[in-house]
Protein backbone atom coordinates (compact mmCIF):
# COMPACT_ATOMS: atom_id res chain seq x y z
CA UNK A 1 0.00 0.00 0.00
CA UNK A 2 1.06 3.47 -0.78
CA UNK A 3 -0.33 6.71 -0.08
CA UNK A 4 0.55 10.77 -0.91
CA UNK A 5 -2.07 14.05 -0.31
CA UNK A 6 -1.35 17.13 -2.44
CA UNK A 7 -3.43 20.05 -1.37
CA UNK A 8 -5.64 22.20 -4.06
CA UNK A 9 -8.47 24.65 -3.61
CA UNK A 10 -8.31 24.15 0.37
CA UNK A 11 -9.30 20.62 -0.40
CA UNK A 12 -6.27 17.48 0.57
CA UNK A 13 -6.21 15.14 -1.65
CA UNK A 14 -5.50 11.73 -0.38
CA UNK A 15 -4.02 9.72 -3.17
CA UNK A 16 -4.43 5.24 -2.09
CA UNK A 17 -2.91 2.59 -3.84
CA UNK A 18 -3.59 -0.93 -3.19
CA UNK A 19 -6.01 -2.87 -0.69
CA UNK A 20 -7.42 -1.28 2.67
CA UNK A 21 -7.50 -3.96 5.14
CA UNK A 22 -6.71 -5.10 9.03
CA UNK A 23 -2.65 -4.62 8.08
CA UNK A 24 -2.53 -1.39 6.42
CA UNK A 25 -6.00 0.08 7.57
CA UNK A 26 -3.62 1.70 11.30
CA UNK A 27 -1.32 3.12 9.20
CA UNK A 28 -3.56 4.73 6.94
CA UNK A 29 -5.63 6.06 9.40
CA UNK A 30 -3.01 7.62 10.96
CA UNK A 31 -1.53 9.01 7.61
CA UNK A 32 -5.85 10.62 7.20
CA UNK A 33 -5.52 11.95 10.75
CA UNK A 34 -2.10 13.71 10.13
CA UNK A 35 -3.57 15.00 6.97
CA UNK A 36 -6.56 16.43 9.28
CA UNK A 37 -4.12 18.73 11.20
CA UNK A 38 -3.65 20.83 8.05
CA UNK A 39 -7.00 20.81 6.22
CA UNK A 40 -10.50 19.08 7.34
CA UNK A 41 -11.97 18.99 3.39
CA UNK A 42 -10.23 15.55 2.38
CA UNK A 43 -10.87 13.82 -0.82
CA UNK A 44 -9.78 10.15 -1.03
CA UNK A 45 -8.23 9.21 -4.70
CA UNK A 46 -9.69 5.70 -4.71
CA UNK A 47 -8.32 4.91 -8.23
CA UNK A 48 -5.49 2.91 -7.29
CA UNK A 49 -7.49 0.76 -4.75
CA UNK A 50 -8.28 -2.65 -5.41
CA UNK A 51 -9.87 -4.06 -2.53
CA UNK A 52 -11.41 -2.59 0.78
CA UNK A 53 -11.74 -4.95 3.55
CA UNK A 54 -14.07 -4.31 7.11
CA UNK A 55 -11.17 -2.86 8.81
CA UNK A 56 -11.09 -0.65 5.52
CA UNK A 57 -14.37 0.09 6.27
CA UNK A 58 -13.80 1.45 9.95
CA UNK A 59 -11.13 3.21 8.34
CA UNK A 60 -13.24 5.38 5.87
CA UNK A 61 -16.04 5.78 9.23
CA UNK A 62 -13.52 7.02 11.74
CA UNK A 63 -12.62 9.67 9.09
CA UNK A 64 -15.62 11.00 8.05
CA UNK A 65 -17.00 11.07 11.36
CA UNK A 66 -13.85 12.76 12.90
CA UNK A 67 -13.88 14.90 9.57
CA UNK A 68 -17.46 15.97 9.99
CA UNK A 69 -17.11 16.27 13.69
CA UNK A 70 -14.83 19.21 13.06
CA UNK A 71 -16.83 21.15 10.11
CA UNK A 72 -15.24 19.15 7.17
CA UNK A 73 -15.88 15.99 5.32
CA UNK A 74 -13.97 12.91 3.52
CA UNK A 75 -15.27 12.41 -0.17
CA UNK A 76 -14.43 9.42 -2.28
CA UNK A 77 -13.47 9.47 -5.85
CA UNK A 78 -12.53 7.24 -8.86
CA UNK A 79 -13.99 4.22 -7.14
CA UNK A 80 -13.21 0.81 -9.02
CA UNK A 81 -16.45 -0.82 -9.72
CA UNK A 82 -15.63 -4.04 -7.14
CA UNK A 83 -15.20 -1.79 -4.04
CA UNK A 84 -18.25 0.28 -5.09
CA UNK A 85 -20.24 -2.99 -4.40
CA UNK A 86 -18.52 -3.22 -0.77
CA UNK A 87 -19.47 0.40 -0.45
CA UNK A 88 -22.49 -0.17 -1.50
CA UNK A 89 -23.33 -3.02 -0.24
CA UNK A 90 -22.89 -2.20 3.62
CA UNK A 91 -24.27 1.24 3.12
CA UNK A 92 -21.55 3.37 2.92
CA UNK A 93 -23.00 4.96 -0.18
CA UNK A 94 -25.66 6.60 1.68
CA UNK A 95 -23.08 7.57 4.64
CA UNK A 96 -20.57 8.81 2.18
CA UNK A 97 -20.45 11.30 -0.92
CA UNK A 98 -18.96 9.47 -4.20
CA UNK A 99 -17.76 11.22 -7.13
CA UNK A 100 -16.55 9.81 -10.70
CA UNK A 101 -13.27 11.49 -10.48
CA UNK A 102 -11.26 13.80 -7.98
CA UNK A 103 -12.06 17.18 -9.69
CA UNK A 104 -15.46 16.77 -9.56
CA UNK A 105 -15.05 15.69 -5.75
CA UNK A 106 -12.99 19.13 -5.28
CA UNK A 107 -15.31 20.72 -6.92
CA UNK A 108 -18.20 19.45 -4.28
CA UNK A 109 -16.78 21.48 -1.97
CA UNK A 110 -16.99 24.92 -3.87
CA UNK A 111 -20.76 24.19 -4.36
C-alpha cells in the first residue's frame, strides 16, 4: 500500500494505492488523521485501490465522522467498480459522498 495528499483549492487530496484492510487500515488512518491537522476537506483518490476490507471500512467511518465532527468531510473518488459494491453493499454509499473522479469531488466542496 502506498499513499501521498497534495493540497488544491483548500481541499487534501489523499491519493491510495492498493487494498485497505486489518494490516494497512492503522497506518492509513493515521496518515488521514495527520492529513486532518492541516485541512478538514479531504478527498480520497480511490483509483489505485483494489480491494477494501471491514477494517477498511472502519477506516473510511472514523474519518468521516472525525472529519465531519470538526466542520469538514472525507469524499471518495474514482472508485473501481468491485469496491463500489462493498461500499455499497454495507451502506456506505448513503453515509458517504462518491464522485466519478477527484475534480469533480474538489469541486463538491466549492458548491
Amino acid at each position: 500500500m502506498g499513499f501521498k495528499s497534495k493540497m488544491t483549492d483548500n481541499v487534501i487530496i489523499v491519493s491510495i494505492e492498493g487494498q485497505i484492510d486489518a494490516v494497512t487500515g492503522p497506518e492509513l488512518t493515521e496518515f488521514l488523521q495527520a492529513q486532518m491537522k492541516d485541512q478538514i476537506n479531504l478527498v480520497a483518490d480511490f483509483s489505485k485501490v483494489d480491494f477494501i476490507s471491514s477494517a477498511g471500512l472502519r477506516v473510511l467511518l472514523g474519518t468521516v465522522k472525525d472529519a465531519r465532527r470538526q466542520g469538514g468531510d472525507l469524499r471518495l473518488a474514482s472508485v473501481h467498480e468491485d469496491v463500489n459494491k462493498v461500499l455499497s453493499v454495507t451502506g456506505f454509499t448513503r453515509i458517504m459522498k462518491i464522485f466519478s473522479d477527484v475534480e469533480e469531488a474538489v469541486e463538491s466542496y466549492s458548491s
